[in-house]
N, C-alpha and C. Protein backbone atom coordinates (compact mmCIF):
# COMPACT_ATOMS: atom_id res chain seq x y z
N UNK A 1 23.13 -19.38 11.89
CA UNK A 1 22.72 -18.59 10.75
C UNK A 1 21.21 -18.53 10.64
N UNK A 2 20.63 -19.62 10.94
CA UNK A 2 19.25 -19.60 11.08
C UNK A 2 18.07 -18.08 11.52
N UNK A 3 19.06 -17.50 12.48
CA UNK A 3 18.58 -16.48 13.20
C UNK A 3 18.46 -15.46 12.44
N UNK A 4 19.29 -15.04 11.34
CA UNK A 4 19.72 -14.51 10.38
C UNK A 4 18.52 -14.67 8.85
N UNK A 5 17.43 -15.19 8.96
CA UNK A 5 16.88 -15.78 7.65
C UNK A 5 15.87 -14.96 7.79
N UNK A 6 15.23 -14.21 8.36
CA UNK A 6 14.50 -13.36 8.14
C UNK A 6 14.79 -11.98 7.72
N UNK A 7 16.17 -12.30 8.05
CA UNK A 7 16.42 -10.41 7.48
C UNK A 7 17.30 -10.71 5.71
N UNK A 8 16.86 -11.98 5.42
CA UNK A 8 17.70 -12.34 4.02
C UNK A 8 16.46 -12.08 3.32
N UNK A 9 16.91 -11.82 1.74
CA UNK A 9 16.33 -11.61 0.72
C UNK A 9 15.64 -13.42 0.59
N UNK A 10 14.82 -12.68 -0.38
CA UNK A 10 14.06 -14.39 -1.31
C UNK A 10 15.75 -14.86 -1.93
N UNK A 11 15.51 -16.52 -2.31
CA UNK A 11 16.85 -17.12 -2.26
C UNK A 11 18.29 -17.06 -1.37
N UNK A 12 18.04 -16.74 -0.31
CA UNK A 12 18.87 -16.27 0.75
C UNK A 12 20.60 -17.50 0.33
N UNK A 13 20.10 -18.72 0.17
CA UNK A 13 21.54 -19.28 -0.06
C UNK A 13 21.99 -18.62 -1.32
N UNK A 14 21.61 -18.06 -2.23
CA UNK A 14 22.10 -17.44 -3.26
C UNK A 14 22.74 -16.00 -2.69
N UNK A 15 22.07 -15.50 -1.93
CA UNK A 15 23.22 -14.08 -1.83
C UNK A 15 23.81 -14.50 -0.69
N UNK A 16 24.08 -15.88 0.36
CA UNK A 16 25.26 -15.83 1.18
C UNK A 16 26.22 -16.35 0.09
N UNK A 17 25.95 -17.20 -0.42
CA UNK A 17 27.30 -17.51 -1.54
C UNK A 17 27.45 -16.52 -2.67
N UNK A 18 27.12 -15.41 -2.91
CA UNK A 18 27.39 -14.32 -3.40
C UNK A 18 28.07 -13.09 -2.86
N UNK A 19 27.52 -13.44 -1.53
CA UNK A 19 28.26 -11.97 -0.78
C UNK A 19 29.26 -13.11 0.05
N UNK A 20 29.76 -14.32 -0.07
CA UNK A 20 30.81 -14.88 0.09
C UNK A 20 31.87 -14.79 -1.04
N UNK A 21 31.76 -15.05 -2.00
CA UNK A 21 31.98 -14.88 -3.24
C UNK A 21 32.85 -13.42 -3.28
N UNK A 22 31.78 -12.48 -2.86
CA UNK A 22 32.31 -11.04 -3.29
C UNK A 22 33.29 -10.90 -2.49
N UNK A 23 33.11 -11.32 -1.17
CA UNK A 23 34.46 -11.20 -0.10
C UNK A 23 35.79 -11.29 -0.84
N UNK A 24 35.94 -12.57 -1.53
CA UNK A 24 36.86 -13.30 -1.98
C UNK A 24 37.67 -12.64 -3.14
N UNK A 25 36.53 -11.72 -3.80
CA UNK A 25 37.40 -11.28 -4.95
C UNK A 25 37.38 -9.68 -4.80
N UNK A 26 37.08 -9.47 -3.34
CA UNK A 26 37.46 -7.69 -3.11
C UNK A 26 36.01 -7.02 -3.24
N UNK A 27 35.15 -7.11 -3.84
CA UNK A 27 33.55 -6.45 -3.89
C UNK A 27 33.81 -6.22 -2.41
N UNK A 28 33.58 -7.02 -1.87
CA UNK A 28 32.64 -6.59 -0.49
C UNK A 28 31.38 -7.11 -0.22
N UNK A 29 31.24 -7.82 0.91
CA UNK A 29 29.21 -8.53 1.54
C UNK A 29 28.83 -7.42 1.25
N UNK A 30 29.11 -5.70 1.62
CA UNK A 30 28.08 -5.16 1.98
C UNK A 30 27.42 -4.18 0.14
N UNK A 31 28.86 -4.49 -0.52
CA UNK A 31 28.25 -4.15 -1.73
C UNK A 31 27.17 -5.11 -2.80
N UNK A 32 28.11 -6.25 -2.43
CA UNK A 32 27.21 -7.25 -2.95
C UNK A 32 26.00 -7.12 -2.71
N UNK A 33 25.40 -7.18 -1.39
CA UNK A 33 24.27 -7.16 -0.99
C UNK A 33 23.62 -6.35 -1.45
N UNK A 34 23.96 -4.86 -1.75
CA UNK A 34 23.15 -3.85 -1.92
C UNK A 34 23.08 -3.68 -3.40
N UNK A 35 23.69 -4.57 -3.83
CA UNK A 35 23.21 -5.23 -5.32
C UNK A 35 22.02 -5.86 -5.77
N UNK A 36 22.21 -7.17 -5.09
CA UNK A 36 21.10 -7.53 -4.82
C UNK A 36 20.00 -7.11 -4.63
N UNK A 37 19.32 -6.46 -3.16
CA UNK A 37 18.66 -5.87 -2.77
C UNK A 37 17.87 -4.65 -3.94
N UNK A 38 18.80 -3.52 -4.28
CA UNK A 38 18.66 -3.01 -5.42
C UNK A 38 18.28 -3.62 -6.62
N UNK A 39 18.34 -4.63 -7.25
CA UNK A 39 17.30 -5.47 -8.23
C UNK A 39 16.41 -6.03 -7.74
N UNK A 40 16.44 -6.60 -6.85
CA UNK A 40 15.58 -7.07 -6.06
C UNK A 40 14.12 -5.91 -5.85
N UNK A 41 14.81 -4.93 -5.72
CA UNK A 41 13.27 -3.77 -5.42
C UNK A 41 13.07 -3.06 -7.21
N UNK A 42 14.19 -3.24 -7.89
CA UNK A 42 13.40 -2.71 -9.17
C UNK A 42 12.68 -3.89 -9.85
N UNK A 43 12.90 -5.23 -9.41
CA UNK A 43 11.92 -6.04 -10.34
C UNK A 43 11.03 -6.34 -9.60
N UNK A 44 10.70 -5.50 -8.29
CA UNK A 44 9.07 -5.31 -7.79
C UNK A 44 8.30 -4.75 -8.48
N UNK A 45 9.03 -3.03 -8.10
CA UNK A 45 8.40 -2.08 -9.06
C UNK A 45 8.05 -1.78 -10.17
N UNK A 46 8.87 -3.05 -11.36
CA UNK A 46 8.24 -3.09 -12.50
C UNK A 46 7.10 -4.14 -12.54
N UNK A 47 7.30 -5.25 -11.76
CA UNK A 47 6.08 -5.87 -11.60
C UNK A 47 4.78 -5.05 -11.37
N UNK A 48 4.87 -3.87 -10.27
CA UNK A 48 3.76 -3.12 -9.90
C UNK A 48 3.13 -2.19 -10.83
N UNK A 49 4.43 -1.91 -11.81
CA UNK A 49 4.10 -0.52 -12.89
C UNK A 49 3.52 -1.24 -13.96
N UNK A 50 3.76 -2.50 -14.66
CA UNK A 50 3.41 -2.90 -15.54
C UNK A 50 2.01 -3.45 -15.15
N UNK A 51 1.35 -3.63 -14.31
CA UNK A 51 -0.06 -4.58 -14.17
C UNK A 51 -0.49 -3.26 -13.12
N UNK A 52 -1.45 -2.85 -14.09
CA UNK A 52 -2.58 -1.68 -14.06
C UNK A 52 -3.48 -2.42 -12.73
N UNK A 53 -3.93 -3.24 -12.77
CA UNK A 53 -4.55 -4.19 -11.09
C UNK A 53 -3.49 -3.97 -9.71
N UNK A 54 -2.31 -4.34 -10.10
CA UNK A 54 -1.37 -4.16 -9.09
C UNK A 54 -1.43 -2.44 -8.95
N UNK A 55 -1.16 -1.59 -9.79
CA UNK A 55 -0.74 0.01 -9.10
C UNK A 55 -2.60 0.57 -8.86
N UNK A 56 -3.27 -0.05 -9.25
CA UNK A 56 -4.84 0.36 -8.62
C UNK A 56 -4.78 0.22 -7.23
N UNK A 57 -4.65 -1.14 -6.81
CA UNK A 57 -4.90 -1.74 -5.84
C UNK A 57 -3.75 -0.94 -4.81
N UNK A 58 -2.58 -0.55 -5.27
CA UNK A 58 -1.60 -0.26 -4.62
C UNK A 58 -2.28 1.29 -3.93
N UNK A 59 -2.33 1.99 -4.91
CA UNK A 59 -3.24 3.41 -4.52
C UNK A 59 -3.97 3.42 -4.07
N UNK A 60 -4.78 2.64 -4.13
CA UNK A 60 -6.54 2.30 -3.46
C UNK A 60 -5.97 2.19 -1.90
N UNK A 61 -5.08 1.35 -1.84
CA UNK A 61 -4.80 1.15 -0.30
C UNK A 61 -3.90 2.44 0.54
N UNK A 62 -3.25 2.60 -0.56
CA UNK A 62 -2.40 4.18 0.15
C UNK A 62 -3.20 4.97 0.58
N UNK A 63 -4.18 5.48 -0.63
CA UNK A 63 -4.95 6.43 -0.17
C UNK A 63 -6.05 6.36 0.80
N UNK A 64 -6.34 4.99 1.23
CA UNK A 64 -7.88 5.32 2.27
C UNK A 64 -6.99 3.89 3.74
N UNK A 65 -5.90 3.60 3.84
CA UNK A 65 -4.61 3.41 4.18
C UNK A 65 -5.96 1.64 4.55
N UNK A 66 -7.09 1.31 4.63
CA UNK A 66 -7.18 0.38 5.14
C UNK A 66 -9.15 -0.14 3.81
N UNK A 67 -9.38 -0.69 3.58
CA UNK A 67 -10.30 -0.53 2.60
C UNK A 67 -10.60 -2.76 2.79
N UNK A 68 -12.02 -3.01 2.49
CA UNK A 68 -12.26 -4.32 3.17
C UNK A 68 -14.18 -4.40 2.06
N UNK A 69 -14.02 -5.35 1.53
CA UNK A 69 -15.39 -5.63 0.51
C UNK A 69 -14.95 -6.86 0.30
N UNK A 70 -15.98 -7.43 -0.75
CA UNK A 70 -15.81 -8.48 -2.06
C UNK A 70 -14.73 -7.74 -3.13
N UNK A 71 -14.21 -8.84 -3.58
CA UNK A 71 -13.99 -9.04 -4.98
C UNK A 71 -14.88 -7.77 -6.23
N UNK A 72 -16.09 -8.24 -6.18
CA UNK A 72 -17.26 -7.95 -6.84
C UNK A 72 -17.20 -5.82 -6.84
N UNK A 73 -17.05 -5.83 -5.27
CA UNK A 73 -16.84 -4.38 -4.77
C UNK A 73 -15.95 -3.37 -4.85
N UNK A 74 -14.50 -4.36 -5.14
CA UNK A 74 -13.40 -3.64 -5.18
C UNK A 74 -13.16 -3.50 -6.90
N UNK A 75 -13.75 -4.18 -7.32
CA UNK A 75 -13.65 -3.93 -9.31
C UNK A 75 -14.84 -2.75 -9.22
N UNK A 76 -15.52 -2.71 -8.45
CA UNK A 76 -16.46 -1.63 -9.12
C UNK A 76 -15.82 -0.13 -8.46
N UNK A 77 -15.19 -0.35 -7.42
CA UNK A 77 -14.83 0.73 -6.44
C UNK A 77 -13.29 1.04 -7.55
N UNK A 78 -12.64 0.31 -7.98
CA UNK A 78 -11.50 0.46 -9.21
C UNK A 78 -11.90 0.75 -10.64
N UNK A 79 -13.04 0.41 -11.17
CA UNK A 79 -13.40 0.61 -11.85
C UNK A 79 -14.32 2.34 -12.04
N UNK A 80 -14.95 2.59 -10.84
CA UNK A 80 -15.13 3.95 -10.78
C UNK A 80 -13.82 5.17 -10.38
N UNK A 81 -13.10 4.72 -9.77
CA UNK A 81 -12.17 5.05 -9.18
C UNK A 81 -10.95 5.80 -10.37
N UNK A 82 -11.10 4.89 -11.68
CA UNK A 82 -10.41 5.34 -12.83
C UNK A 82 -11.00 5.58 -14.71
N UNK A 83 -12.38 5.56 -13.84
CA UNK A 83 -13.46 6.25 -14.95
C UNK A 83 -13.63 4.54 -16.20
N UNK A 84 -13.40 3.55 -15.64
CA UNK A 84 -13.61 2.51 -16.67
C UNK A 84 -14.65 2.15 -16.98
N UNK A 85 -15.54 2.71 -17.51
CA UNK A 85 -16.87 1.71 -17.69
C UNK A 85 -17.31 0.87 -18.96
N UNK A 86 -16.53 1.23 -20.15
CA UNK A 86 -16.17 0.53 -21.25
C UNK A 86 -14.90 0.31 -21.61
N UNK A 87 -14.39 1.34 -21.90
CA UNK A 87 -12.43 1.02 -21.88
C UNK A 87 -11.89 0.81 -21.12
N UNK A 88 -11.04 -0.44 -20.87
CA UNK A 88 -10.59 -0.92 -19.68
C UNK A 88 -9.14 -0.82 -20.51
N UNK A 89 -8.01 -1.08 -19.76
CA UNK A 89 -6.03 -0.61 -20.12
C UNK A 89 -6.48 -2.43 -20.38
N UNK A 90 -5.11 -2.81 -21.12
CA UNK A 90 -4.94 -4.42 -21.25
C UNK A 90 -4.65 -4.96 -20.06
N UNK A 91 -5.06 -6.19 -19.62
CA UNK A 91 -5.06 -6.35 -18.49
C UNK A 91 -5.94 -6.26 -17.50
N UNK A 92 -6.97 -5.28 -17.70
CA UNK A 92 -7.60 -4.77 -16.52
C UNK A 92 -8.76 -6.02 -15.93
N UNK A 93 -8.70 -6.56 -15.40
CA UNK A 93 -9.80 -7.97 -14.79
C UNK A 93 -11.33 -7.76 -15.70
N UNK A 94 -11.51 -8.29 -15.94
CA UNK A 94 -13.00 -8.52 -16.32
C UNK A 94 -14.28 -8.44 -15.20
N UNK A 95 -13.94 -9.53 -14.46
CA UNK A 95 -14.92 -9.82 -13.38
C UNK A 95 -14.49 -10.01 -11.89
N UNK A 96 -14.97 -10.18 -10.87
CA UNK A 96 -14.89 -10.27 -9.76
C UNK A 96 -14.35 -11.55 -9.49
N UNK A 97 -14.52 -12.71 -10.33
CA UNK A 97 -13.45 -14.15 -9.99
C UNK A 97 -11.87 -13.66 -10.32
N UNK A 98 -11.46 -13.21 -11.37
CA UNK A 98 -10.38 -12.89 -11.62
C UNK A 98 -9.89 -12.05 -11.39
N UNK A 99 -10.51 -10.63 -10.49
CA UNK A 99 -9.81 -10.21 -9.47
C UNK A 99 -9.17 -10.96 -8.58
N UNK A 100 -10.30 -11.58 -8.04
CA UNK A 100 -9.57 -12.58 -6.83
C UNK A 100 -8.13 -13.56 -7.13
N UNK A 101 -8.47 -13.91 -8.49
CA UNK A 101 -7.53 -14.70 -9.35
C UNK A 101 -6.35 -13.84 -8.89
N UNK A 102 -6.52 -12.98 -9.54
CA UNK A 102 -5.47 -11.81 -9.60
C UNK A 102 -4.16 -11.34 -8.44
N UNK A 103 -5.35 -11.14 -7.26
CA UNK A 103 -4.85 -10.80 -6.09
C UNK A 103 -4.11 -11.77 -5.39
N UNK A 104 -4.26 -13.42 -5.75
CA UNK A 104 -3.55 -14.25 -5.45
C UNK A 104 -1.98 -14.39 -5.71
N UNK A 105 -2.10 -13.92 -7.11
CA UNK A 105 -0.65 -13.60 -7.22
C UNK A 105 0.04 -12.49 -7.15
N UNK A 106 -0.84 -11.20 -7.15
CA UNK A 106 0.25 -10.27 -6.76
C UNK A 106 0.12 -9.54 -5.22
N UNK A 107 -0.41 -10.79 -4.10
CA UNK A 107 -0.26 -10.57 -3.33
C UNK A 107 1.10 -10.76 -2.20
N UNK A 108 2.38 -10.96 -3.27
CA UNK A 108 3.90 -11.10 -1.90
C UNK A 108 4.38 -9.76 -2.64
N UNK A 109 4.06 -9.74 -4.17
CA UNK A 109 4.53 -8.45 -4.57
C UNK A 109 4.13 -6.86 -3.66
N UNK A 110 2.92 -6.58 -3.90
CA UNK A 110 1.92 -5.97 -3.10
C UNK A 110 2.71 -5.43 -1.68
N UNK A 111 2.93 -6.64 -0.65
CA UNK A 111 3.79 -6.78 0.10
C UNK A 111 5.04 -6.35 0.42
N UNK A 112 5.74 -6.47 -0.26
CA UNK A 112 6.82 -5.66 -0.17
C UNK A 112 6.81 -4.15 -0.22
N UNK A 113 5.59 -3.73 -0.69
CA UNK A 113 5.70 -2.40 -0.93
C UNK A 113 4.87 -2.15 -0.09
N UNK A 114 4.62 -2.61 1.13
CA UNK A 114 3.50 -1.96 1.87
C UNK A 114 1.85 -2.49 2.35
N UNK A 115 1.43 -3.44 1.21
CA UNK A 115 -0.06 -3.43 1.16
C UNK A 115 0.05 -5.00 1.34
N UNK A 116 -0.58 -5.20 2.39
CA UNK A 116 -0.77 -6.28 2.77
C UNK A 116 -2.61 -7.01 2.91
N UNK A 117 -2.80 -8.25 2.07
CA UNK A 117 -4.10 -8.11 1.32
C UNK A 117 -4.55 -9.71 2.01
N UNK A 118 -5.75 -9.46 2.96
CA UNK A 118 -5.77 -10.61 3.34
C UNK A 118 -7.78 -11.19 2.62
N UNK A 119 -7.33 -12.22 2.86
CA UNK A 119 -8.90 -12.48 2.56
C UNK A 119 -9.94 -13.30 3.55
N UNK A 120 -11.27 -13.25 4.38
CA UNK A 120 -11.79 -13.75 5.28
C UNK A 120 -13.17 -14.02 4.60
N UNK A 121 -14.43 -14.43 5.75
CA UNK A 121 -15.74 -14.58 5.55
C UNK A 121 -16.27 -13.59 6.09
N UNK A 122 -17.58 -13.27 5.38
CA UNK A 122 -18.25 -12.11 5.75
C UNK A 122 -18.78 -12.81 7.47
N UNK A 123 -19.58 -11.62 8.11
CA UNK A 123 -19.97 -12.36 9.46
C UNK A 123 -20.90 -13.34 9.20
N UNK A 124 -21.97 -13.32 7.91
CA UNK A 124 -22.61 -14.25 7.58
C UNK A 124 -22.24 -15.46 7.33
N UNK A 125 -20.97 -15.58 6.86
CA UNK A 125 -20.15 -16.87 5.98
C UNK A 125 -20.95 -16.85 4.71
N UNK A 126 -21.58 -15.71 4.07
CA UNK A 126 -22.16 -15.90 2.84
C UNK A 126 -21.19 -15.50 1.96
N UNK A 127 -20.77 -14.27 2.21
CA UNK A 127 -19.07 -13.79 0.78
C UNK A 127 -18.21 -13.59 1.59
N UNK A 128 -17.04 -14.04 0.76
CA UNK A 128 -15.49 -14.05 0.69
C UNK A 128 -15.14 -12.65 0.57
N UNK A 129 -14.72 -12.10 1.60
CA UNK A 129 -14.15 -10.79 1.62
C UNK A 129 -12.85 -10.13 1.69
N UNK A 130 -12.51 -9.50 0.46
CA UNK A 130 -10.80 -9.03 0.92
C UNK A 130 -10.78 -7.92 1.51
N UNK A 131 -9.47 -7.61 2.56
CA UNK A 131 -9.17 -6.34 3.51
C UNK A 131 -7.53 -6.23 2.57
N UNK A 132 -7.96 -5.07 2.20
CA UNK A 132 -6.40 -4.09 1.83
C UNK A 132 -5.88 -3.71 3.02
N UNK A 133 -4.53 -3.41 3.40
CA UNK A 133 -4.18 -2.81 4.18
C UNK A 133 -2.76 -2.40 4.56
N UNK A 134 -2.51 -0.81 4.60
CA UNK A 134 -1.05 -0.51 4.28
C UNK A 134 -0.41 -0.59 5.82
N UNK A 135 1.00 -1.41 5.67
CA UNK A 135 1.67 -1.14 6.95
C UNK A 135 2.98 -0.71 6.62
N UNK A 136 3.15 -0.45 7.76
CA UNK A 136 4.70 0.19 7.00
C UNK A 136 5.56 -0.56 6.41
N UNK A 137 6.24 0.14 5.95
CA UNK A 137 7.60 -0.35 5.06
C UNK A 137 9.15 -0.56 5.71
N UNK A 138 9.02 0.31 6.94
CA UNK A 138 10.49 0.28 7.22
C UNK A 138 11.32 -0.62 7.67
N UNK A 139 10.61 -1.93 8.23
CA UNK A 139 11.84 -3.30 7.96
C UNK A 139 11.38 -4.19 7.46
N UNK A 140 10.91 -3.99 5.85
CA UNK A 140 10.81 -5.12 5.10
C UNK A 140 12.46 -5.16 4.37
N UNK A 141 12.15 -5.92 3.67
CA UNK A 141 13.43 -5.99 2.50
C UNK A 141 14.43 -5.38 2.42
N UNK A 142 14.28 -4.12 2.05
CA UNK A 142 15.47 -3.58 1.83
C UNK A 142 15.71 -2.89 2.80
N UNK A 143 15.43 -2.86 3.55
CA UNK A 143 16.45 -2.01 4.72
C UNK A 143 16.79 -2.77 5.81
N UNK A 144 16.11 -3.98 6.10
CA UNK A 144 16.82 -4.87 6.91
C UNK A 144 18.13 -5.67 6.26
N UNK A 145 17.62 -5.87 5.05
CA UNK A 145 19.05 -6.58 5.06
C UNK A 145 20.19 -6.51 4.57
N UNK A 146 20.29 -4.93 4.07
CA UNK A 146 21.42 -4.71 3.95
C UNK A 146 22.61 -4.78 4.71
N UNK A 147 22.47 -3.69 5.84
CA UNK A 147 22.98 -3.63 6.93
C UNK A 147 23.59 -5.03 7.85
N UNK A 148 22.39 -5.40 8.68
CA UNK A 148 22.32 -6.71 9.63
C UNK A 148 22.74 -8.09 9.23
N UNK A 149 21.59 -8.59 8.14
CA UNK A 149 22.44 -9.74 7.25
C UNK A 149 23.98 -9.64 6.39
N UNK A 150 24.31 -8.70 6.17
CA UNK A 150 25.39 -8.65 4.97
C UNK A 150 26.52 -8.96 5.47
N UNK A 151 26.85 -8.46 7.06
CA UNK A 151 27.96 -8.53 7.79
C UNK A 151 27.82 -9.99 8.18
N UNK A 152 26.85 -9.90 8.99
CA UNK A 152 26.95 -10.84 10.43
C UNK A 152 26.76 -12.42 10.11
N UNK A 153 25.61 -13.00 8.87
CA UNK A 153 25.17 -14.00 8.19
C UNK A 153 26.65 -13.87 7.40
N UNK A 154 27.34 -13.83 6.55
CA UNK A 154 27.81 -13.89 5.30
C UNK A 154 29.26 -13.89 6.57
N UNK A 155 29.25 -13.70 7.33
CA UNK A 155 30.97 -14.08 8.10
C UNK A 155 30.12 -15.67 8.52
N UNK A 156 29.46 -15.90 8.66
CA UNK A 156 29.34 -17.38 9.42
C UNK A 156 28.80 -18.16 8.54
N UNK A 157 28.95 -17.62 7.10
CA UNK A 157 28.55 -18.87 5.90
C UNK A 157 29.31 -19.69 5.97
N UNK A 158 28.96 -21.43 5.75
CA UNK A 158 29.38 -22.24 6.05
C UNK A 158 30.20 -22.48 4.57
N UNK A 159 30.47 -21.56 3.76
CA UNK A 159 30.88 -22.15 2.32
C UNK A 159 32.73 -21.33 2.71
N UNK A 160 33.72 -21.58 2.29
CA UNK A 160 34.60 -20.96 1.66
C UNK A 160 34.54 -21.03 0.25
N UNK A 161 35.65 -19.69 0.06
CA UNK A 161 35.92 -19.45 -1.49
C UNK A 161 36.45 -20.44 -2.75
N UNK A 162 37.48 -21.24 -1.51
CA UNK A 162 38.20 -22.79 -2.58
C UNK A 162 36.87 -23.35 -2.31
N UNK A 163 36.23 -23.88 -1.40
CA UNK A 163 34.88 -24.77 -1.64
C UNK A 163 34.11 -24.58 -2.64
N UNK A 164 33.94 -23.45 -2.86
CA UNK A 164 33.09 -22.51 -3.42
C UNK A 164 33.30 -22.50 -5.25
N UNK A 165 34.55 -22.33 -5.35
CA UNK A 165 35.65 -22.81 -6.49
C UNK A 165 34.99 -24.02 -7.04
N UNK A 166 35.18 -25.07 -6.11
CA UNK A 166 35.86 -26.13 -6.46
C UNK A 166 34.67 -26.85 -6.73
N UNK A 167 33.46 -26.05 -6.36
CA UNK A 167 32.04 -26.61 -6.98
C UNK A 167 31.60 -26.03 -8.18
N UNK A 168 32.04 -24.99 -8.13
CA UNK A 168 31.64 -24.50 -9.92
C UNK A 168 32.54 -25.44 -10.65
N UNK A 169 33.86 -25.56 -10.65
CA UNK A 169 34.75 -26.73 -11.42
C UNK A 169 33.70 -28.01 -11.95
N UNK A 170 33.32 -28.61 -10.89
CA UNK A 170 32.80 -29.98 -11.01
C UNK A 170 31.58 -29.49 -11.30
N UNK A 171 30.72 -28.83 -11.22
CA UNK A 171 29.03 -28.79 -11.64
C UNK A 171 29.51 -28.22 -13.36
N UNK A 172 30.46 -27.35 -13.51
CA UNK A 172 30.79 -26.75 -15.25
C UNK A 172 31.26 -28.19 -15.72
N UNK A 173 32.01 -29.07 -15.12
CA UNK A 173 33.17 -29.78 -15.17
C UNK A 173 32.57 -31.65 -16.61
């Protein structure tokens, strides 16, 4: 099954004993899965829609597909970019530390949708520089693992359905 863990969602033992589960009571691995998967990509996209930093950064990278500064550079390049120079949306970073702040965490989100955000040293080693950069999308998340994992992982889960049972019993119990 091991071989199988890259094409699984985040919590992967949770949807083999789910799309084991579903076997058992008629759903189906491959519906289950695409359950999953399907929340799985809308509580990206609200992550991305709700934090005005995340859908900047997201566009910023779509549109010029590869983009590489400071911190310091990319608030001013976002900040011109959406006319902010006194009114900023709630949320919007203050300064160039808390961009960086920022980008730390919504950088697996980011990810999934494409924009992959790394950070290095300038050639000087004087500033910390981030590179935006869009790659494709077509075997992240959701399209690998519907298909590939749902069948092939979820027949060689090591759980059955009485096992499976008989641990909710005793963990409710």
């Amino acid at each position: 099954m091991r071989e199988h863990c890259a094409l699984l969602p985040r919590m992967a033992d949770f949807a083999l004993l789910a799309c084991s589960y579903a076997e058992h009571v008629a759903i189906g691995a491959e519906t289950m899965m695409a359950i999953i998967v399907d929340n799985a990509s809308r509580q990206i996209q609200e992550v991305i829609e709700s934090d005005p930093l995340a859908t900047a950064v997201r566009d910023l990278a779509e549109k010029h597909g590869r983009w590489q500064g400071t911190a310091g550079a990319l608030l001013a390049e976002l900040n011109a970019r959406f006319g902010y120079s006194k009114e900023r949306p709630e949320g919007w970073p203050k300064s160039a530390k808390s961009v960086g702040r920022r980008l730390k965490v919504l950088h697996t989100t980011l990810a999934e949708v494409g924009v992959r955000i790394t950070w290095k040293h300038s050639d000087d080693r004087k500033s910390r520089l981030i590179e935006l950069a869009v790659r494709e999308v077509a075997q992240t998340f959701e399209t690998s693992v519907m298909f590939e994992a749902s069948q092939d992982a979820v027949s060689r889960a090591d759980i059955s359905s009485e096992a499976f049972a008989a641990n909710v019993r005793e963990m409710s119990g």
